[in-house]
Protein backbone atom coordinates (compact mmCIF):
# COMPACT_ATOMS: atom_id res chain seq x y z
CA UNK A 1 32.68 -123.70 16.31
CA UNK A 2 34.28 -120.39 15.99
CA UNK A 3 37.08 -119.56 13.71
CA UNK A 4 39.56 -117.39 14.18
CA UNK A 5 39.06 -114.20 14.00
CA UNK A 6 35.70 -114.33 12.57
CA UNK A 7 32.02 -114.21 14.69
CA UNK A 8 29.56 -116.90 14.65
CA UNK A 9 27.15 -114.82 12.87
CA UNK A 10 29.51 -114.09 9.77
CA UNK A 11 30.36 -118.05 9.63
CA UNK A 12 26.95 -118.38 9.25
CA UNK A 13 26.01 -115.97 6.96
CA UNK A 14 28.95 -116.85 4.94
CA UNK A 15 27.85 -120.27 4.84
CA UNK A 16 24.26 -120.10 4.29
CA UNK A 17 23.84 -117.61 2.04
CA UNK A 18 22.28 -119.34 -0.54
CA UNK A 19 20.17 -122.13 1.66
CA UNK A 20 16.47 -122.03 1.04
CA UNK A 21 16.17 -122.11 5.15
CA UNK A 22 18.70 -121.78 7.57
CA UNK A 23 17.65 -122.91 11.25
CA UNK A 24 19.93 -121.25 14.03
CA UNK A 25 19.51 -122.80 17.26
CA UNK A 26 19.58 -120.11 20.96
CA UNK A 27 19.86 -120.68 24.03
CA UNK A 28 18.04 -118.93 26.58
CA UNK A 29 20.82 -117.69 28.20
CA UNK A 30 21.84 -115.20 25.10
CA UNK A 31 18.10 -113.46 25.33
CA UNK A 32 18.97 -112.58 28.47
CA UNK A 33 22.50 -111.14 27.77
CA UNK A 34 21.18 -109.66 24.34
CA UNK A 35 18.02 -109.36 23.71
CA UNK A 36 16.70 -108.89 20.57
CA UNK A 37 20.01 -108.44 19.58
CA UNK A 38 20.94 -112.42 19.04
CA UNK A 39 18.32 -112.65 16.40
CA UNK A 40 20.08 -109.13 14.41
CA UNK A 41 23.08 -109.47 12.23
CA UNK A 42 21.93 -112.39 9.63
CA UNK A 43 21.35 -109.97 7.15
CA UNK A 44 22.76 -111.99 4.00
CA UNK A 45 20.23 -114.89 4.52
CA UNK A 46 17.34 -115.51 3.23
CA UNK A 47 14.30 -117.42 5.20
CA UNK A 48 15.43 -118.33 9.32
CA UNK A 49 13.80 -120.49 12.01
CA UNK A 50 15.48 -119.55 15.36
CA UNK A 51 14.94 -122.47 17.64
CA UNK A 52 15.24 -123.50 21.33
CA UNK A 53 15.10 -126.19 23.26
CA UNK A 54 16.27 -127.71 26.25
CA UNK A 55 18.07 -130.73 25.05
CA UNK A 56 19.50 -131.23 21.78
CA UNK A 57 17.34 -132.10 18.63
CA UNK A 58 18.46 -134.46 15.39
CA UNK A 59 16.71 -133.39 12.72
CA UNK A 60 16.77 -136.18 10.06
């Protein structure tokens, strides 16, 4: 979820600044359109696990 005005990737480094781990889920589709480029820009966080899958995980 988006909000106004501001990218993904600064909600998220806004928002997990201080978390131990923060684990950003990809989809395919954005390596393809970016590159390496959709892992850059999460410079204010600390420790990430980028993860894809097909179908949606609950992580409990």
């Amino acid at each position: 979820m988006e909000e106004e005005g501001k990218s993904y990737k600064s909600i998220i480094n806004s928002n997990s600044a201080n978390a131990g781990l923060t684990i950003i889920g990809f989809h395919e589709d954005s390596l393809r359109h970016l590159g390496v480029n959709a892992f850059e820009g999460y410079g204010d966080l600390g420790s990430i696990l980028f993860v894809n899958s097909f179908t949606q995980k609950l992580i409990e």
